[in-house]
Protein backbone atom coordinates (compact mmCIF):
# COMPACT_ATOMS: atom_id res chain seq x y z
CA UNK A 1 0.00 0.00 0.00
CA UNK A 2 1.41 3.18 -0.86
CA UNK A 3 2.44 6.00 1.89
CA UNK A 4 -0.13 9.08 2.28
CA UNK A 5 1.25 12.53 1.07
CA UNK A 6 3.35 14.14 2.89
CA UNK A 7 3.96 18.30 3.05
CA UNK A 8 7.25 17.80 1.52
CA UNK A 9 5.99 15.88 -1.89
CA UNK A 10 3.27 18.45 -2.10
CA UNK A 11 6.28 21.12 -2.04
CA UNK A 12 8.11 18.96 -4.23
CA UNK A 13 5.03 18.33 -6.86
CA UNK A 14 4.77 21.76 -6.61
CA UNK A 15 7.71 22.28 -8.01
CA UNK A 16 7.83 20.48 -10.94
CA UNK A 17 5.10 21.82 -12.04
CA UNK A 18 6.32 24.89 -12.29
CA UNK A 19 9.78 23.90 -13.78
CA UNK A 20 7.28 22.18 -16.64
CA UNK A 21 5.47 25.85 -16.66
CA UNK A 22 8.72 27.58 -17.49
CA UNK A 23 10.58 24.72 -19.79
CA UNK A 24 6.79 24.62 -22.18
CA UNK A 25 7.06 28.54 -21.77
CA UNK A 26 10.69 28.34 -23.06
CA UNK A 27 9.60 25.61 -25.79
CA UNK A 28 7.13 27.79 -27.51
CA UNK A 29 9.05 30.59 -27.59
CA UNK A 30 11.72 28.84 -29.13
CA UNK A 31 9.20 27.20 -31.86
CA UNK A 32 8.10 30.74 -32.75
CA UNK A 33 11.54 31.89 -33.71
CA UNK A 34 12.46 28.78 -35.08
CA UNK A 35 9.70 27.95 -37.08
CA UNK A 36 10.23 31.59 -39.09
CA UNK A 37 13.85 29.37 -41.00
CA UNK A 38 13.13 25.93 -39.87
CA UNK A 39 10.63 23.37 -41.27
CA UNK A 40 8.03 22.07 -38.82
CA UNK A 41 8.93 18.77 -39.27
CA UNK A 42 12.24 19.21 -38.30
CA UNK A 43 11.18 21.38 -35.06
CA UNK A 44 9.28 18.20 -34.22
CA UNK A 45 11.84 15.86 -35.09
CA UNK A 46 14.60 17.24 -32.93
CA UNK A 47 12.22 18.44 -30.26
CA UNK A 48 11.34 14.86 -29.75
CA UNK A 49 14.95 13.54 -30.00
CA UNK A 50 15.98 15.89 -27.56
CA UNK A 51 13.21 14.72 -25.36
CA UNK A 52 13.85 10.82 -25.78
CA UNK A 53 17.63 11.21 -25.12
CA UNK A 54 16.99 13.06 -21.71
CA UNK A 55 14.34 10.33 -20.64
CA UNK A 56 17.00 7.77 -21.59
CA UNK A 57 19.54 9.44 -19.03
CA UNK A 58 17.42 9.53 -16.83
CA UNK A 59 16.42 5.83 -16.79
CA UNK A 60 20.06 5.36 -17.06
CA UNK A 61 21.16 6.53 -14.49
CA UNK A 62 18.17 5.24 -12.27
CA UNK A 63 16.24 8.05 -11.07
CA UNK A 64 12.93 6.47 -10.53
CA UNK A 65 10.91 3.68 -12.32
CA UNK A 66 8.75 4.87 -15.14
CA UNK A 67 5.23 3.09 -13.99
CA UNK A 68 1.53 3.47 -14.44
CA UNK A 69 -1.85 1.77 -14.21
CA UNK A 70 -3.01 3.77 -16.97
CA UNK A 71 -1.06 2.94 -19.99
CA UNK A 72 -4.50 3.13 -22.32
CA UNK A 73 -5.22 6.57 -21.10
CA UNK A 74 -1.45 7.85 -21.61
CA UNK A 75 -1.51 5.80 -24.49
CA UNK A 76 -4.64 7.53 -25.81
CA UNK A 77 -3.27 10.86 -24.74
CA UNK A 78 -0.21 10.37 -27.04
CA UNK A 79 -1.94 9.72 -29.87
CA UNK A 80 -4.56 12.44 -30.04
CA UNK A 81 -1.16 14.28 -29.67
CA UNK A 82 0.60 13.37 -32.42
CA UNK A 83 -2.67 13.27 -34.82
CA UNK A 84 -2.87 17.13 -33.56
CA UNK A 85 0.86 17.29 -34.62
């Protein structure tokens, strides 16, 4: 059974949220400039490679299983994302 919330992993939830706030901030600002010389489908491309090499990393280096009871719904969720892509 898993451990009740504490004030700390509220803090620490907290948290990442915002740093995922400010990185998708920093994303779309960088997509707007880029797009203006770039192709979209290479703004996707290495977007996504960028993002698959840092989740490789850090699985590498063990930072925390990568688990979920919900693989239809995240795999659902991917997929209405890249049809919107």
């Amino acid at each position: 059974m898993e451990e009740p919330p504490t004030q700390t992993s509220h803090l620490q939830g907290s948290l990442w949220m915002l740093a995922y706030c400010a990185l998708f901030a920093v994303v779309a600002g960088l997509v707007r400039v880029l797009s203006q010389s770039v192709s979209t489908a290479e703004i996707v491309f290495f977007r996504t490679a960028i993002i698959v090499a840092a989740m490789l990393l850090w699985r590498r280096r063990g930072q925390g299983r990568m688990t979920t009871r919900r693989l239809g719904i995240h795999f659902s969720r991917k997929s209405w994302a890249c049809a919107g892509a």
